[in-house]
C-alpha atoms as a PDB file:
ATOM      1  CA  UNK A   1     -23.923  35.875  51.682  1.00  0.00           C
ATOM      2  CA  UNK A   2     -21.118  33.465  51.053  1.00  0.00           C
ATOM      3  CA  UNK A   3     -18.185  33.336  48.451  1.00  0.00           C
ATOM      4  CA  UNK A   4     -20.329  30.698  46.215  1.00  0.00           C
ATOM      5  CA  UNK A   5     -23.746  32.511  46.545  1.00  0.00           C
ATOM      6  CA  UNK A   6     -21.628  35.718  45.192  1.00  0.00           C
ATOM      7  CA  UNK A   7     -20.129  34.324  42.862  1.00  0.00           C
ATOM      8  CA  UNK A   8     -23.344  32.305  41.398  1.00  0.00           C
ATOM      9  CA  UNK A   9     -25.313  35.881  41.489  1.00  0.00           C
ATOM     10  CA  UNK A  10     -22.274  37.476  39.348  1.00  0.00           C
ATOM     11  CA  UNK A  11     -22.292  35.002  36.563  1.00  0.00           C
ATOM     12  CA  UNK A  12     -26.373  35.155  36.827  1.00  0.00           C
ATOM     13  CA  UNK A  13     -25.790  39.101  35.993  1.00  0.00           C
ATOM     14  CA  UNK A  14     -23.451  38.708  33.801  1.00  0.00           C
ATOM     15  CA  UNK A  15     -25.905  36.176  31.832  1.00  0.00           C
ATOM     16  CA  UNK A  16     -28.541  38.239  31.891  1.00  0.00           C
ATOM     17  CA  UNK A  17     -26.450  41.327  30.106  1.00  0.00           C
ATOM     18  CA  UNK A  18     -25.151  38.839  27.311  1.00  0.00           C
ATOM     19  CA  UNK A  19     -28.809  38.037  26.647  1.00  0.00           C
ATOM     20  CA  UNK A  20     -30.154  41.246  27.017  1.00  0.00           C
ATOM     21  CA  UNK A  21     -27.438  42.387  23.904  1.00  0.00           C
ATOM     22  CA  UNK A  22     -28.393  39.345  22.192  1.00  0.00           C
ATOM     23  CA  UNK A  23     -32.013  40.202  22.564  1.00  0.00           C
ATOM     24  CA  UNK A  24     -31.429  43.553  21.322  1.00  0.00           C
ATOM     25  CA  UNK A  25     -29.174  42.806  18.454  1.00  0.00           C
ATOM     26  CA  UNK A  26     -32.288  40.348  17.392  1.00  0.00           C
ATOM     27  CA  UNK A  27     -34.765  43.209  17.245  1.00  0.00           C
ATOM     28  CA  UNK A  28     -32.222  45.383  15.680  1.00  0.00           C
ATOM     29  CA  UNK A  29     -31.709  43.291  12.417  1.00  0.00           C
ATOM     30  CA  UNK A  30     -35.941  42.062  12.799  1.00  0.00           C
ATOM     31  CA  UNK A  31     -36.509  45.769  12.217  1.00  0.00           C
ATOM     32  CA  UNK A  32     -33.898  46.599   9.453  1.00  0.00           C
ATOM     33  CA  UNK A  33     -31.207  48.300  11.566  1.00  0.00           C
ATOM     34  CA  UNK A  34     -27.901  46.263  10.766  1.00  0.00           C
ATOM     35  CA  UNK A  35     -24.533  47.213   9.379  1.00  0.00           C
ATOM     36  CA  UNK A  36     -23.813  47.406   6.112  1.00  0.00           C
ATOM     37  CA  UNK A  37     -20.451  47.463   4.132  1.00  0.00           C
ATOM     38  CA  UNK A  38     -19.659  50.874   2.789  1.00  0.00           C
ATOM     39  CA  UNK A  39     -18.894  50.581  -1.012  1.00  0.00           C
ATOM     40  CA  UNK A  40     -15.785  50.710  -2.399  1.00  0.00           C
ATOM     41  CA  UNK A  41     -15.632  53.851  -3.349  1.00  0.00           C
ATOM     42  CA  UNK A  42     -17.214  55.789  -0.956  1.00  0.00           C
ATOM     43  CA  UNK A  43     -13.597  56.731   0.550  1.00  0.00           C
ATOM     44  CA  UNK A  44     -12.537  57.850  -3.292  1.00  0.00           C
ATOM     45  CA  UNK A  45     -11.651  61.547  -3.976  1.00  0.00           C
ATOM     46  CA  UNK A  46     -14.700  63.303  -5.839  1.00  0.00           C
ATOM     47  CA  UNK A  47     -13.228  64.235  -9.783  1.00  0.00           C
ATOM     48  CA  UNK A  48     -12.908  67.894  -9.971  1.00  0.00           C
ATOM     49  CA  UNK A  49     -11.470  68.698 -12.771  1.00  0.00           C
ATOM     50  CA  UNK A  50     -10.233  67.250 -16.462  1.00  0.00           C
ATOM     51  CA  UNK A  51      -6.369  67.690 -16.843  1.00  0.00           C
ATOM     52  CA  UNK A  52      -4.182  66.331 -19.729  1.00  0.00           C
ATOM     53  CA  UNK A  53      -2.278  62.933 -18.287  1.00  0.00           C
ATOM     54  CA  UNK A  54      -0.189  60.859 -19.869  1.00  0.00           C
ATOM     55  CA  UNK A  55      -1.018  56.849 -19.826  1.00  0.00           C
ATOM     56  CA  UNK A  56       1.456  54.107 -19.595  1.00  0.00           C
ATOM     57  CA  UNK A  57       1.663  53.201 -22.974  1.00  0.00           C
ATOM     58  CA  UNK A  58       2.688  57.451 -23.609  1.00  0.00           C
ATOM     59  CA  UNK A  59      -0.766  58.360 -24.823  1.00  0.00           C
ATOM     60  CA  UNK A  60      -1.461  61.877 -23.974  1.00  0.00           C
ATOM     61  CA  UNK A  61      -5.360  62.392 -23.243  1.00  0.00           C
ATOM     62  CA  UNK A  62      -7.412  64.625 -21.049  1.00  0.00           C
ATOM     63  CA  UNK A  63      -9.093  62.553 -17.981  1.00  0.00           C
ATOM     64  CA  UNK A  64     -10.957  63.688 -15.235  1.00  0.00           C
ATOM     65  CA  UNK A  65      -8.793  63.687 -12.129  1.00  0.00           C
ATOM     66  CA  UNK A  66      -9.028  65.069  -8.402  1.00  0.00           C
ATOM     67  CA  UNK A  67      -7.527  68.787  -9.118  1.00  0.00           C
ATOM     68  CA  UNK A  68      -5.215  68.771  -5.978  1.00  0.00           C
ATOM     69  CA  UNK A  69      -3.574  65.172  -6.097  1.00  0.00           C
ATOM     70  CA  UNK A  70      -3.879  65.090 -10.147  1.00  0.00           C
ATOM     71  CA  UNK A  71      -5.155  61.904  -9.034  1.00  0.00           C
ATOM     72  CA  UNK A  72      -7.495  60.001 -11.989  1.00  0.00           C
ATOM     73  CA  UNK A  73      -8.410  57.698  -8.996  1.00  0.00           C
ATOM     74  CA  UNK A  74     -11.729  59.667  -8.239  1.00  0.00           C
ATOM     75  CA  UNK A  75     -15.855  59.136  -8.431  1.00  0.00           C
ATOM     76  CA  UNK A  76     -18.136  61.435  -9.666  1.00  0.00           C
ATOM     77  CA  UNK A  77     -22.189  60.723  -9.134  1.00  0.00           C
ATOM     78  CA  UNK A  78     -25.425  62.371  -9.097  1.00  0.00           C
ATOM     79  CA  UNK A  79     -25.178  65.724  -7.364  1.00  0.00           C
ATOM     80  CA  UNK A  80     -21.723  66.670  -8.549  1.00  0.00           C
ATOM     81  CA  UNK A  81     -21.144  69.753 -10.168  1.00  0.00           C
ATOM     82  CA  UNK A  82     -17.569  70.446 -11.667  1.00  0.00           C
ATOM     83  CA  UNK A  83     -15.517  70.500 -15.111  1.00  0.00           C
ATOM     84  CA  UNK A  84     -14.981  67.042 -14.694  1.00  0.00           C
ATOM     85  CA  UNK A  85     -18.278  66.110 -15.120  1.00  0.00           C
ATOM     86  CA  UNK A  86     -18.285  68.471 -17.931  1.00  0.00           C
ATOM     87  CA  UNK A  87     -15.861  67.033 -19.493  1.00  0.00           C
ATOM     88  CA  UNK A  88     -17.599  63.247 -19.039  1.00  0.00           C
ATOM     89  CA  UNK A  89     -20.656  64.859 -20.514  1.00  0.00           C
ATOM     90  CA  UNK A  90     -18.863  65.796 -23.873  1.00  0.00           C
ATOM     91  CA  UNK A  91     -16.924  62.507 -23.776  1.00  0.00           C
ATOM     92  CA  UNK A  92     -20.451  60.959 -23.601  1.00  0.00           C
ATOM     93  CA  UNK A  93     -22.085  63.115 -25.826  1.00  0.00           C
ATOM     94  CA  UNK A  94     -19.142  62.625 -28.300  1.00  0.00           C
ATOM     95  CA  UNK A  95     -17.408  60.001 -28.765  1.00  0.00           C
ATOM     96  CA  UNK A  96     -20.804  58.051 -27.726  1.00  0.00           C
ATOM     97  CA  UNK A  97     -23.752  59.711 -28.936  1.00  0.00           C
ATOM     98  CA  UNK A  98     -25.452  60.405 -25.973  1.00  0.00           C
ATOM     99  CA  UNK A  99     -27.480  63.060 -26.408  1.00  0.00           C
ATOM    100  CA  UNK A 100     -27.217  65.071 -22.930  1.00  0.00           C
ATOM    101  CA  UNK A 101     -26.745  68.471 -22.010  1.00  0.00           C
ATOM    102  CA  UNK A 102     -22.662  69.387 -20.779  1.00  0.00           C
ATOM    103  CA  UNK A 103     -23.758  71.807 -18.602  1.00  0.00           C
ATOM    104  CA  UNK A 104     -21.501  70.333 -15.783  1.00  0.00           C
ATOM    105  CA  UNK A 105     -23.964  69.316 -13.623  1.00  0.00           C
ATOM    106  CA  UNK A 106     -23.905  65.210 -12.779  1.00  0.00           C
ATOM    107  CA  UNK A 107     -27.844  65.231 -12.927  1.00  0.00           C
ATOM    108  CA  UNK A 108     -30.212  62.653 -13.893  1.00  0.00           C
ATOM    109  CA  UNK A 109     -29.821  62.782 -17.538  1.00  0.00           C
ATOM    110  CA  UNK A 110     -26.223  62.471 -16.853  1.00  0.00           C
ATOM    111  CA  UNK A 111     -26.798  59.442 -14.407  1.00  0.00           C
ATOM    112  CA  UNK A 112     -28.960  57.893 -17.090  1.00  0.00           C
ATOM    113  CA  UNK A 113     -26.839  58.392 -20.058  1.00  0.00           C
ATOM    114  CA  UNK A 114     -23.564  56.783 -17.612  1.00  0.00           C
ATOM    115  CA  UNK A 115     -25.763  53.788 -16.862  1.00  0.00           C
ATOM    116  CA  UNK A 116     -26.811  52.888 -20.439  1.00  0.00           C
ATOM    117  CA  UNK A 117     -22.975  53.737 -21.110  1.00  0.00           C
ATOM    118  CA  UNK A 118     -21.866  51.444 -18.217  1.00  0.00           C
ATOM    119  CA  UNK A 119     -24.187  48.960 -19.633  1.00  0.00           C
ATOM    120  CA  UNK A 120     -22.659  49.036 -23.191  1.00  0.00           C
ATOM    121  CA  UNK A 121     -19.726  48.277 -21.723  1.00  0.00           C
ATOM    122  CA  UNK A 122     -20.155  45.348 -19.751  1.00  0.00           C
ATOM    123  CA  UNK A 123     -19.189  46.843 -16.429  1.00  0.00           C
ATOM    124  CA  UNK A 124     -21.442  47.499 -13.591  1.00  0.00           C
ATOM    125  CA  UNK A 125     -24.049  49.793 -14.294  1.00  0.00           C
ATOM    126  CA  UNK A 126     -24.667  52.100 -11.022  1.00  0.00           C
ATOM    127  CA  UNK A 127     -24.390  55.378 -12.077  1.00  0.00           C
ATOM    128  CA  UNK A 128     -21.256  56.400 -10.480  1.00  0.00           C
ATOM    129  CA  UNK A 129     -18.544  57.104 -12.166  1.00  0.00           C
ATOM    130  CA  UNK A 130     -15.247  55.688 -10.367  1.00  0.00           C
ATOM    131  CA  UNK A 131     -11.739  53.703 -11.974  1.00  0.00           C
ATOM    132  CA  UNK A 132     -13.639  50.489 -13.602  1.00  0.00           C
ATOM    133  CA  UNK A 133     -15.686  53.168 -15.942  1.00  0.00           C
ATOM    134  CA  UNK A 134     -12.309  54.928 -16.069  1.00  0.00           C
ATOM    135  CA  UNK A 135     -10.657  52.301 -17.339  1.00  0.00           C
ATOM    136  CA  UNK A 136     -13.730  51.168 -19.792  1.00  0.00           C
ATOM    137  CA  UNK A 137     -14.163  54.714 -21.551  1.00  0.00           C
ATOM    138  CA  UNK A 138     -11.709  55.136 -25.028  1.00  0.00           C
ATOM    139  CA  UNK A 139     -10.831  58.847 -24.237  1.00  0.00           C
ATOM    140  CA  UNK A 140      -9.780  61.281 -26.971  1.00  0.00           C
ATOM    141  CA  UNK A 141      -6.362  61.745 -28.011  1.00  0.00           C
ATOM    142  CA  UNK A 142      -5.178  65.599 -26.945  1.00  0.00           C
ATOM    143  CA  UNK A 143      -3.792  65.522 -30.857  1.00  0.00           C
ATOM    144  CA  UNK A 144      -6.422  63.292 -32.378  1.00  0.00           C
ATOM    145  CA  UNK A 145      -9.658  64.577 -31.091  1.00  0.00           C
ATOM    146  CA  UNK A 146     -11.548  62.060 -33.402  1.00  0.00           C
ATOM    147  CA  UNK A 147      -9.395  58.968 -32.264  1.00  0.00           C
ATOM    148  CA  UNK A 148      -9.169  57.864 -28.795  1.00  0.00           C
ATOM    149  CA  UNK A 149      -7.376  55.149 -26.049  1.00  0.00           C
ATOM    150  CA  UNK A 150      -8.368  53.545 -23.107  1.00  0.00           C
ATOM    151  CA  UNK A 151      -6.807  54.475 -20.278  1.00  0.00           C
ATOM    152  CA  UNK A 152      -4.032  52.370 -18.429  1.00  0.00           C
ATOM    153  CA  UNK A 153      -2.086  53.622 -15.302  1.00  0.00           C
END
């Protein structure tokens, strides 16, 4: 075999590997496998507990935060069980008239009641609780519990 004859049988190969991917990356997505974006805040700290925070504007209210940053940058969804979510629950039940139990437990109820909350809003409804619903919820004064602010960083 001569230079051109190998050289014509290694680009053949490498063809047929390039097709064969491309071939397989076809089935792949004709059968439903394919990549999908991870959402936004699936890399978020879970909410673990409700400390008192101060907001920017000197407003002292209690907001659910990740307990070992303090951080109020956190989710909290179905499956969840923690004081922040109790403390969502009440804010819910409370200040919005949801009628849910606070048991502390992020169950469907809870899911239900966040959506119609999300909803009445005007921010996206999916059930999770994360910084857009953060920043939509008036929270309840520490002093004031009957008067409340909206929470800015």
């Amino acid at each position: 075999m001569d230079r051109d004859e190998s050289r014509t049988m290694w680009v053949r190969a490498r063809l047929l590997v390039v097709a064969a991917a491309a071939m397989l990356m076809t089935m792949l997505v004709g059968i439903g496998v394919t990549a999908t974006a991870t959402p936004a805040h699936a890399a978020t700290p879970t909410c673990t507990e409700a400390v008192r925070k101060y907001s920017a504007s000197g407003e002292r209210m209690f907001i659910p935060v990740q307990y070992s940053t303090l951080s109020p940058t956190c989710v909290m969804k179905r499956g969840n069980r923690n004081n922040a979510v109790k403390y969502l629950q009440e804010v819910m039940r409370d200040t919005y008239d949801y009628n849910i139990a606070v048991d502390g437990d992020f169950g469907p109820a809870t899911q239900s009641a966040l959506i119609s909350l999300q909803r009445r809003l005007g921010i996206t409804a999916d059930g999770v609780y994360g910084p857009q619903t953060r920043d939509a919820i008036c929270w309840p004064l520490y002093y004031e519990p009957y008067a409340c602010w909206w929470y800015d960083e």
